[in-house]
Protein backbone atom coordinates (compact mmCIF):
# COMPACT_ATOMS: atom_id res chain seq x y z
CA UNK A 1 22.63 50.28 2.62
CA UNK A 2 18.90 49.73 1.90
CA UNK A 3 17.50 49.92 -1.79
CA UNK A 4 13.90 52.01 -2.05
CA UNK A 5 11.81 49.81 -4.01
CA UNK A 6 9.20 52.34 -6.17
CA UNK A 7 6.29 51.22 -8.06
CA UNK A 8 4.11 53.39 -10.39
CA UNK A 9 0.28 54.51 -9.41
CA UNK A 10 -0.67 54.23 -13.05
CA UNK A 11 1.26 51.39 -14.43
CA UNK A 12 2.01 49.44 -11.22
CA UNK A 13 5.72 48.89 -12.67
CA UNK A 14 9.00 49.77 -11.16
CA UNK A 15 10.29 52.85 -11.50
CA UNK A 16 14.13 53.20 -11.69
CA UNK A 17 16.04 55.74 -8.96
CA UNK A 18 17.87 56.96 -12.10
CA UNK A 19 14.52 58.31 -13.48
CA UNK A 20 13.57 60.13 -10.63
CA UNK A 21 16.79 61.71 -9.68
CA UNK A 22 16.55 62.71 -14.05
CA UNK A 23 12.71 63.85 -13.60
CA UNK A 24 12.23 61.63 -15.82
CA UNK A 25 9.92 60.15 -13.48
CA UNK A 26 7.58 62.85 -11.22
CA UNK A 27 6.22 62.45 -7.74
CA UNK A 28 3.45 63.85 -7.31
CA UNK A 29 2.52 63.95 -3.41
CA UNK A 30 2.78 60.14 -2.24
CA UNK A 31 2.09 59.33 -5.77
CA UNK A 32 4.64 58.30 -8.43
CA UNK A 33 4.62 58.38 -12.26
CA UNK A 34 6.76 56.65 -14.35
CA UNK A 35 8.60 57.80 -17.21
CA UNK A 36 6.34 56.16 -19.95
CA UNK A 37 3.18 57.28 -17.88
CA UNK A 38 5.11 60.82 -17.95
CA UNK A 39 5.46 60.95 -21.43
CA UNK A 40 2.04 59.47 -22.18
CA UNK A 41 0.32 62.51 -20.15
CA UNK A 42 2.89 65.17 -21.80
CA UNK A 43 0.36 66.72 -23.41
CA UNK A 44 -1.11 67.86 -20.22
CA UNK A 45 2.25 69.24 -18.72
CA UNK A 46 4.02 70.43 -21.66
CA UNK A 47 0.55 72.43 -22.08
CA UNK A 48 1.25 74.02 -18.99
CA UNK A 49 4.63 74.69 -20.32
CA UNK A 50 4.36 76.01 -23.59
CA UNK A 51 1.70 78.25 -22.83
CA UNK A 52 -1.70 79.06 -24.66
CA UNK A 53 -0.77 78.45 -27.74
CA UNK A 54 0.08 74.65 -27.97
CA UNK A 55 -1.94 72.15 -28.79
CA UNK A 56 -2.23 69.21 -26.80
CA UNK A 57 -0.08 66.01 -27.70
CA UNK A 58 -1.83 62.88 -28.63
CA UNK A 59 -2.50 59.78 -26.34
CA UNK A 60 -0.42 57.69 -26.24
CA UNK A 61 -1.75 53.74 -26.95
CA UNK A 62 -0.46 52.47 -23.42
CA UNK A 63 -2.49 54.73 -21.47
CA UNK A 64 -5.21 52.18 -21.70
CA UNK A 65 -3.49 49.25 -20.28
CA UNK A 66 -2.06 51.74 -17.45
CA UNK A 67 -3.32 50.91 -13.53
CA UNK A 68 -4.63 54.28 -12.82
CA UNK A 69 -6.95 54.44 -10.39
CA UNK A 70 -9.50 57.10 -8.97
CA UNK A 71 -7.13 58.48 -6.55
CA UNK A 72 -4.52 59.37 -9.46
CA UNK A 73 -6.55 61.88 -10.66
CA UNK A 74 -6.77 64.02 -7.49
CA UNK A 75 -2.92 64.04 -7.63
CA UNK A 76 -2.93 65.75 -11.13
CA UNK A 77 -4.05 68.73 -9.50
CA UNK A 78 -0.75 69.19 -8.52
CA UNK A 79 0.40 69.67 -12.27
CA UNK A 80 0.80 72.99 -13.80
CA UNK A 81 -2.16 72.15 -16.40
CA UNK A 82 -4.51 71.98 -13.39
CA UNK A 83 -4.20 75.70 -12.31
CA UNK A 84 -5.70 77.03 -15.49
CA UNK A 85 -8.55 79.57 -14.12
CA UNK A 86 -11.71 78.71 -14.65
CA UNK A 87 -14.02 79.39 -17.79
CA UNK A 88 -10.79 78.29 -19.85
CA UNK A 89 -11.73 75.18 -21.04
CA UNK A 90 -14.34 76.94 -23.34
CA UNK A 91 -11.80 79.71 -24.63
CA UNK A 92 -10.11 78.02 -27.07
CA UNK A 93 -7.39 74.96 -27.57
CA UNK A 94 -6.50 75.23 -24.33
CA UNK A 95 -9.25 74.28 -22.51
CA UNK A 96 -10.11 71.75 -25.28
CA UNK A 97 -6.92 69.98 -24.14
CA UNK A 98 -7.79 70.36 -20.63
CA UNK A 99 -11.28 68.76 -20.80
CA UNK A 100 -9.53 65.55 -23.09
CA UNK A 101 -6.74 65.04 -20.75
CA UNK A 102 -9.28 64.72 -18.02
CA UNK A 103 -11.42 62.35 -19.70
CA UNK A 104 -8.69 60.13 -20.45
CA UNK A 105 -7.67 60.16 -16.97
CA UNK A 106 -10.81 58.91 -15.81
CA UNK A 107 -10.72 56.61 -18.57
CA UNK A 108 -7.51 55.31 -17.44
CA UNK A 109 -8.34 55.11 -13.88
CA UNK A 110 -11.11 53.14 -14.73
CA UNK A 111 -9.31 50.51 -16.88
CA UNK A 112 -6.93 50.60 -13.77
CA UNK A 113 -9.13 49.51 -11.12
CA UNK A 114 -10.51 47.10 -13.31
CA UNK A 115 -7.58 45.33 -14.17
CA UNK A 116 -6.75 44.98 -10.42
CA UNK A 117 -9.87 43.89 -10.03
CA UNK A 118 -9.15 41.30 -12.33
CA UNK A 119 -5.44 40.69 -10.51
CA UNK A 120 -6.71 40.41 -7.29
CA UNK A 121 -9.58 38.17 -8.37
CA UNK A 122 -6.86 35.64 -9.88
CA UNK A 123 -4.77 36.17 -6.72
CA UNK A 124 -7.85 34.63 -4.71
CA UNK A 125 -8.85 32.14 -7.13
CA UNK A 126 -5.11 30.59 -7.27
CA UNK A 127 -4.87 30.89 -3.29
CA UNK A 128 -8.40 29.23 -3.07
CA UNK A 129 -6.81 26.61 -5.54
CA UNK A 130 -3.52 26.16 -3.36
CA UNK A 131 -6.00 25.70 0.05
CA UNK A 132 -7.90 23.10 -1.59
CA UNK A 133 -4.97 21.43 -2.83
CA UNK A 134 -3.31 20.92 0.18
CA UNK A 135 -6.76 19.91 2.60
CA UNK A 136 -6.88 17.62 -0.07
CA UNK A 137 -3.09 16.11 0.17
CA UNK A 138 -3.69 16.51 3.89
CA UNK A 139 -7.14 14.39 3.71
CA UNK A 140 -5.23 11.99 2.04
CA UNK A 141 -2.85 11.48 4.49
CA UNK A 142 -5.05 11.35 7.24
CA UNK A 143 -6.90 8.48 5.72
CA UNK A 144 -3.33 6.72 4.57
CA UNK A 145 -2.40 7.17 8.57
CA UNK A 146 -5.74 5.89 10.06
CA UNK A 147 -5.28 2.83 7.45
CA UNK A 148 -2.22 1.92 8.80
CA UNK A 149 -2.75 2.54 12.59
CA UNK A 150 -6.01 0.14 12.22
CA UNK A 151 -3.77 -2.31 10.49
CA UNK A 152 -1.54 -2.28 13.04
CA UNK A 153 -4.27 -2.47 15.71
CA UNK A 154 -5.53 -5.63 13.99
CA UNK A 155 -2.17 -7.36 14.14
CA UNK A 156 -1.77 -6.40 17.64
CA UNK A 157 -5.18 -7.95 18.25
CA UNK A 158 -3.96 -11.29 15.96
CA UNK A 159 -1.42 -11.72 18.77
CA UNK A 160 -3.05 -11.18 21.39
CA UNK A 161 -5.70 -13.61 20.58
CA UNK A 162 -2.82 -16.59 19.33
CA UNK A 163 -0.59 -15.51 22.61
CA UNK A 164 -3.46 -16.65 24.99
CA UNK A 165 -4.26 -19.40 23.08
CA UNK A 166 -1.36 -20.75 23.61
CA UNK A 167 -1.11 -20.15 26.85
CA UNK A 168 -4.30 -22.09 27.29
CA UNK A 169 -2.73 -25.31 25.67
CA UNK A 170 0.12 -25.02 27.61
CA UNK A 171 -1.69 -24.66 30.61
CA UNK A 172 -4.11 -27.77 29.44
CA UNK A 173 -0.67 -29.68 28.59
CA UNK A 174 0.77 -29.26 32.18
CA UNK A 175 -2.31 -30.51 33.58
CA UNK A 176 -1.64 -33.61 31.92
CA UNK A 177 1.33 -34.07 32.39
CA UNK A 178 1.15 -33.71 35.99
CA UNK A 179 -1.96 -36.40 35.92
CA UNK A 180 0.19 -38.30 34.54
CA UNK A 181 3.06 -37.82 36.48
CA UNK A 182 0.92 -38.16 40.06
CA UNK A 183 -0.81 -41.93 37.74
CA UNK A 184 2.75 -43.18 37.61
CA UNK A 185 4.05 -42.14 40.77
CA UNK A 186 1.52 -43.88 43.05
CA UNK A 187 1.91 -47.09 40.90
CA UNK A 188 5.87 -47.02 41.77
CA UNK A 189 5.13 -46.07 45.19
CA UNK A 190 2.67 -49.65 45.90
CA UNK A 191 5.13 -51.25 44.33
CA UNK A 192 7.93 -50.44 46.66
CA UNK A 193 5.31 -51.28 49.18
CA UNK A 194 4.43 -54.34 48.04
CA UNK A 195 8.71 -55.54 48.40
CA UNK A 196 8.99 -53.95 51.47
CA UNK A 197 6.02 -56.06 52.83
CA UNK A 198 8.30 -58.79 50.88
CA UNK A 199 11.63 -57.82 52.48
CA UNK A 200 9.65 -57.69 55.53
CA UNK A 201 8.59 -61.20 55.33
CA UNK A 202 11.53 -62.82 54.57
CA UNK A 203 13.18 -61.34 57.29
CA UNK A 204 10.70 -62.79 59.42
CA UNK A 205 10.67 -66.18 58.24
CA UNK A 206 14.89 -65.52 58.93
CA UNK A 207 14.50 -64.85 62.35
CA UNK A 208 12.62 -68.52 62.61
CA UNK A 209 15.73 -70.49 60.65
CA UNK A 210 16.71 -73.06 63.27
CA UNK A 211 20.39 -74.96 62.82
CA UNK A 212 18.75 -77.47 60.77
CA UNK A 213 17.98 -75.38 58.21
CA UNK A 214 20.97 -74.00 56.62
CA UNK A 215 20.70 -74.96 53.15
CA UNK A 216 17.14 -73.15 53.72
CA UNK A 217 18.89 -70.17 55.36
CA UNK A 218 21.38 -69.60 52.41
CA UNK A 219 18.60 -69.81 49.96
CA UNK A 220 16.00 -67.52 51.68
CA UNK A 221 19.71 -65.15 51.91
CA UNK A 222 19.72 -65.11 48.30
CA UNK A 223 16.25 -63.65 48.11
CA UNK A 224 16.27 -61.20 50.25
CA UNK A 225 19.00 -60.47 48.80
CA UNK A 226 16.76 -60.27 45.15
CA UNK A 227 14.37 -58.49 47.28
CA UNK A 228 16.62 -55.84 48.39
CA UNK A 229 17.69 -55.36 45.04
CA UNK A 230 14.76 -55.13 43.25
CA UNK A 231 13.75 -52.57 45.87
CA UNK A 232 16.27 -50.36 44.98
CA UNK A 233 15.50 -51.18 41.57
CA UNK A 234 12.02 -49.82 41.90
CA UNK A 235 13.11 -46.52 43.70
CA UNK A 236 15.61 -45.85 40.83
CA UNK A 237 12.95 -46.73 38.44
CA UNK A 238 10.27 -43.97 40.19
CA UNK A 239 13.33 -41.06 40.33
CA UNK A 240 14.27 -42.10 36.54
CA UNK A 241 10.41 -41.91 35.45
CA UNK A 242 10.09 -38.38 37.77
CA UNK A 243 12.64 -37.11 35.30
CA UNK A 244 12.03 -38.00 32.24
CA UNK A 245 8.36 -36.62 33.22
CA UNK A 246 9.62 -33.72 33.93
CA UNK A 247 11.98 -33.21 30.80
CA UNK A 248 8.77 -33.84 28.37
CA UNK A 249 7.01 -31.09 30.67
CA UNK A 250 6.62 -29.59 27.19
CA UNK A 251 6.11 -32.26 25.19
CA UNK A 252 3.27 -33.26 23.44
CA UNK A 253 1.48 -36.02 25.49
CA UNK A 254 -1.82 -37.99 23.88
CA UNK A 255 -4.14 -38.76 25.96
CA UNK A 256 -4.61 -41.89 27.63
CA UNK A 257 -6.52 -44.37 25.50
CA UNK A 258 -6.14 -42.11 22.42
CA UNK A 259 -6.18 -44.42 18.72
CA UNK A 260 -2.75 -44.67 17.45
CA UNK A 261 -1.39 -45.83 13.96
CA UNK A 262 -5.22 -44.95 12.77
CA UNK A 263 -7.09 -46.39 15.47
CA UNK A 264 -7.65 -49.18 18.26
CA UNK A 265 -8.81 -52.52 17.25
CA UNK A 266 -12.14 -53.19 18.35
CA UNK A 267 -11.97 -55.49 21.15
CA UNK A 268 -13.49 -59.22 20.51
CA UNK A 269 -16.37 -60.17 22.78
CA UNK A 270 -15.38 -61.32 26.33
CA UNK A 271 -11.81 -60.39 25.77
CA UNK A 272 -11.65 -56.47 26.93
CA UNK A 273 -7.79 -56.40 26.71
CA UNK A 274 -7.50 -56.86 22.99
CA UNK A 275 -8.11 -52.99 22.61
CA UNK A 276 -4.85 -52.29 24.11
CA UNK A 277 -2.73 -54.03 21.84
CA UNK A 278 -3.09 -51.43 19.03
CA UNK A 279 -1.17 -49.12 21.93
CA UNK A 280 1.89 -51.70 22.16
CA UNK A 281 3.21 -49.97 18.73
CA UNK A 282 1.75 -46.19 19.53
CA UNK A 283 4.94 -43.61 19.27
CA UNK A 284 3.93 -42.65 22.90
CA UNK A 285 6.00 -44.58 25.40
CA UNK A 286 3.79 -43.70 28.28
CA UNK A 287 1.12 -45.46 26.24
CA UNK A 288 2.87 -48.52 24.96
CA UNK A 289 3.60 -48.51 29.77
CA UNK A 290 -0.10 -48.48 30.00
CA UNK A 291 -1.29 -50.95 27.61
CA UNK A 292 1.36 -53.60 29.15
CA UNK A 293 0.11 -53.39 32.47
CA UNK A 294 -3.40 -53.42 30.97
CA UNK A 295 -2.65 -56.54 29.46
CA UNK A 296 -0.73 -58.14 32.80
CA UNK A 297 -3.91 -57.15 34.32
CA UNK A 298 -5.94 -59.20 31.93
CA UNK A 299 -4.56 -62.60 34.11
CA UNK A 300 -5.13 -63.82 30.87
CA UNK A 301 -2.56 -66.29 29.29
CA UNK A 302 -3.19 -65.36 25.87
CA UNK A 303 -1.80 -61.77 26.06
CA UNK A 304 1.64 -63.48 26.56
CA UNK A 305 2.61 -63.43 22.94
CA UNK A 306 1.78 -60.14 22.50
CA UNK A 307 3.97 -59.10 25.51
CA UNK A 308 6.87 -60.84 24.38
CA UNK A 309 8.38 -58.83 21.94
CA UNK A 310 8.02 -55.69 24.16
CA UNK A 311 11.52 -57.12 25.47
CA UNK A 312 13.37 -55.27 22.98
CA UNK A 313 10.95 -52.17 23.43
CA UNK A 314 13.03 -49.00 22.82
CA UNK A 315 11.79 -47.39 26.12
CA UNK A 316 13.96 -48.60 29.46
CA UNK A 317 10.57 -49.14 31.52
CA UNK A 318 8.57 -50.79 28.82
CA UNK A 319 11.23 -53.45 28.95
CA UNK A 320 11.27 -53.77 32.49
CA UNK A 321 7.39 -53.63 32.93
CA UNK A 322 6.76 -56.29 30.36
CA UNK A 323 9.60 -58.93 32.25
CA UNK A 324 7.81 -58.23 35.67
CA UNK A 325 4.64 -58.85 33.51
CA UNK A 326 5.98 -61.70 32.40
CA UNK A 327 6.89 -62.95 35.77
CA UNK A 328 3.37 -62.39 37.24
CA UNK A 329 1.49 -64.56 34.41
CA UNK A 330 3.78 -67.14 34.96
CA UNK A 331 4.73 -67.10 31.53
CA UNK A 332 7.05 -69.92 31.16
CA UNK A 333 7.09 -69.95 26.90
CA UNK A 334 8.88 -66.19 27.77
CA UNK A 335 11.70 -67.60 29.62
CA UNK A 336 14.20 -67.77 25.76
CA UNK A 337 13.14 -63.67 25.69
CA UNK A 338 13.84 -63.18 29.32
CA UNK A 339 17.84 -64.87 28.78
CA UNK A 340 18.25 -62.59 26.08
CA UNK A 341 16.91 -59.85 27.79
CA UNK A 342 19.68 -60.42 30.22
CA UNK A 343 22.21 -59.34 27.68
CA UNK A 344 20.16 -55.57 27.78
CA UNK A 345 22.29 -52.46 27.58
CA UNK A 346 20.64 -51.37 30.77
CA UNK A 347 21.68 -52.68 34.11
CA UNK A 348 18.09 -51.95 35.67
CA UNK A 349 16.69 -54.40 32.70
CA UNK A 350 19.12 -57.06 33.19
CA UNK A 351 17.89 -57.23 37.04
CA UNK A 352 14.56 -57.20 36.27
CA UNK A 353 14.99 -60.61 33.74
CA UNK A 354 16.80 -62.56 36.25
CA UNK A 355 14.20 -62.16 39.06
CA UNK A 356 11.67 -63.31 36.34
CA UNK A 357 13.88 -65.84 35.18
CA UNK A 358 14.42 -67.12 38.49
CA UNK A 359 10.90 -66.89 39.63
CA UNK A 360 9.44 -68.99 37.01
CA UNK A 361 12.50 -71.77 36.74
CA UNK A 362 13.02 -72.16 40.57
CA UNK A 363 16.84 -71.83 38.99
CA UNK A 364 19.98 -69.68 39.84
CA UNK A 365 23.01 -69.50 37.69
CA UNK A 366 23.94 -66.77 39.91
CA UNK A 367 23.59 -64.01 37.30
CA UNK A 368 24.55 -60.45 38.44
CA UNK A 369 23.44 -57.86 36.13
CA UNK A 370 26.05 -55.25 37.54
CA UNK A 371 29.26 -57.62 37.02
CA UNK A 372 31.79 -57.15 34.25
CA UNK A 373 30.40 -57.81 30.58
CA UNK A 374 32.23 -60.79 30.23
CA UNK A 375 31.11 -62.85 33.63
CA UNK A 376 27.51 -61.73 32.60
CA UNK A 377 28.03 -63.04 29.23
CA UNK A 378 29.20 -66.51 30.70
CA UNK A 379 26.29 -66.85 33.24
CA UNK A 380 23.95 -65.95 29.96
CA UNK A 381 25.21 -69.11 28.09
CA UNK A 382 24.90 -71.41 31.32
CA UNK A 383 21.64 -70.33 31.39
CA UNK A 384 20.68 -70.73 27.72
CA UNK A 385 22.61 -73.74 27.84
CA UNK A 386 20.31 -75.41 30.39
CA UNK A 387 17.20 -74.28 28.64
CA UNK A 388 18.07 -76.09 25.82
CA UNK A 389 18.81 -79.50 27.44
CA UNK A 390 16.23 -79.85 29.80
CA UNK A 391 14.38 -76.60 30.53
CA UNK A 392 12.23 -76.43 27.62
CA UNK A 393 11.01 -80.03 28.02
CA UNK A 394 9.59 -78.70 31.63
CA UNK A 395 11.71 -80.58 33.85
């Protein structure tokens, strides 16, 4: 069931069904008048009505603020007022009432259009109002997005930029560390050459060993025998430096001949290896490797007491650099630091004292650095035991 929804022409309020079913309310062609328009205009209709003899009915007030327009008044010619013949507005009341209901009409229609003139005028202004409103709420959030999105673009940017830089210094640090790597390698490598040319040797000054020689024989047995076993020495020492390499591939590595604990010492005229001892107490054990070579290679006797207390280094090959060091300078005032060294936790250590200890004594408690703990301790304290009673005096 649908509900007709009727507005008045003059007025421009609803007009009840009720009042239209009543006549309380008229149409008049497609227009409609209300019931308080109706009674306003009475005058004109109940002239009709009444006949010559009434005089018209007053205005009422509301007619002014009624929305009559232009077209309204073409519809009252429907009304029973209209069809008064013509000439009778000038014979008498009548026609006096005629010619003021038709003034007020145009009077009304008049106000009418001007008031929705007025309406529509608002209508526009608050829709204009509305528009602007939201273009501005929508300008606003424009900007707010294109803030954000460029903020976001400049972070993106930030890591871009710190992700290849570190790339770069991880690409710089592998470089190193394979320098480094290949540095150490090829010194292990003439090494082993150097006791295989040894090994070699000996086994050709073996082959010569007549029957007359046997106390000769058994002694050039037991250093092969060294030989041999500092040759395997050496190749565990090169796969045990190959690792460790490898797990610092990501470690921080200074650079060789970098200052450490503030600096290098300057080195004192016509002595070149005094600017690696500063690098004997560097955090870096690759360093600390370095400068005691650098010192060995000196050939100079004063480095020894600088290389002597790199036997209790805390890196394995530091310790077992500095005893071959040792060995090389013929650094006999070493030999106290080389017994103790013998007691090291590490079996590769232990080796490398005794062939230094038995290189610069000519002696051989026969010390073997893999035995049981207590038969190492025992050859330990024959050997300390003979450097007390006659080895220190030199004989």
């Amino acid at each position: 069931m649908s509900i007709e929804l009727v507005f008045c022409d003059l007025c421009n309020e609803s007009v009840p069904a009720s009042d239209l079913a009543s006549g309380r309310a008229r149409r008049l062609g497609s227009r409609v008048v209300c019931s308080a328009c109706e009674a306003a205009m009475g005058g004109a209709t109940a002239t009709a009505a009444e006949g010559p003899g009434a005089s018209p009915a007053p205005a009422a007030p509301e007619l002014v603020n009624a929305g009559l327009d232009s077209a309204a008044l073409d519809d009252t010619a429907e009304l029973p007022s209209a069809s008064v013949p013509p000439g009778a507005v000038a014979e008498g009341p009548q026609g006096n009432s005629s010619q003021w209901v038709g003034l007020l009409a145009l009077a009304v229609a008049a106000l009418g259009s001007w008031l929705l003139s007025v309406r529509q005028d608002e209508a526009e202004q608050n829709g204009a109002r509305r528009v602007q409103a939201l273009s501005a709420q929508q300008r606003e959030r424009a900007r707010a997005t294109d803030g954000a999105l460029e903020g976001l673009r400049a972070e993106l940017q930030a890591a871009a930029t710190a992700r290849q830089e570190l790339a770069e210094a991880l690409g710089q640090q592998r470089e190193e560390l394979a320098s480094l790597l290949d540095e150490r390698v090829s010194g292990l490598q003439a090494a082993l050459a150097e006791q295989k040319a040894a090994t070699d040797a000996l086994f050709a000054e073996l082959a010569g060993v007549g029957p007359a020689q046997q106390a000769r024989l058994e002694e050039l047995a037991e250093r092969l025998d060294l030989q041999a076993r500092e040759s395997r020495l050496r190749a565990d020492q090169l796969e045990d430096l190959e690792d460790s390499l490898r797990q610092l591939a990501l470690a921080p590595v200074a650079p060789a001949g970098a200052p450490a604990g503030g600096g290098t010492p300057e080195p004192s005229p016509g002595a070149d290896w005094q600017r690696f001892v500063g690098d004997l107490t560097d955090p870096n054990p690759g360093l600390r490797l370095d400068a005691v070579y650098a010192l060995g290679d000196s050939k100079d006797a004063a480095v020894v007491p600088h290389l002597e207390g790199m036997l209790e280094d805390g890196d394995l090959f530091v310790r077992m650099a500095t005893c071959r060091v040792l060995m090389e300078l013929g650094a006999r005032s070493a030999v106290p630091g080389l017994i103790d060294a013998l007691g090291d936790e590490q079996s590769a250590v232990r080796e490398a004292a005794m062939v230094a200890l038995r290189e610069l004594t000519g002696r051989n408690f026969r010390f073997d650095p893999v035995s049981p703990q207590a038969e190492r301790a025992k050859r330990q304290a024959d050997w300390r035991a003979w450097w007390n009673r006659e080895g220190a005096s030199g004989r």
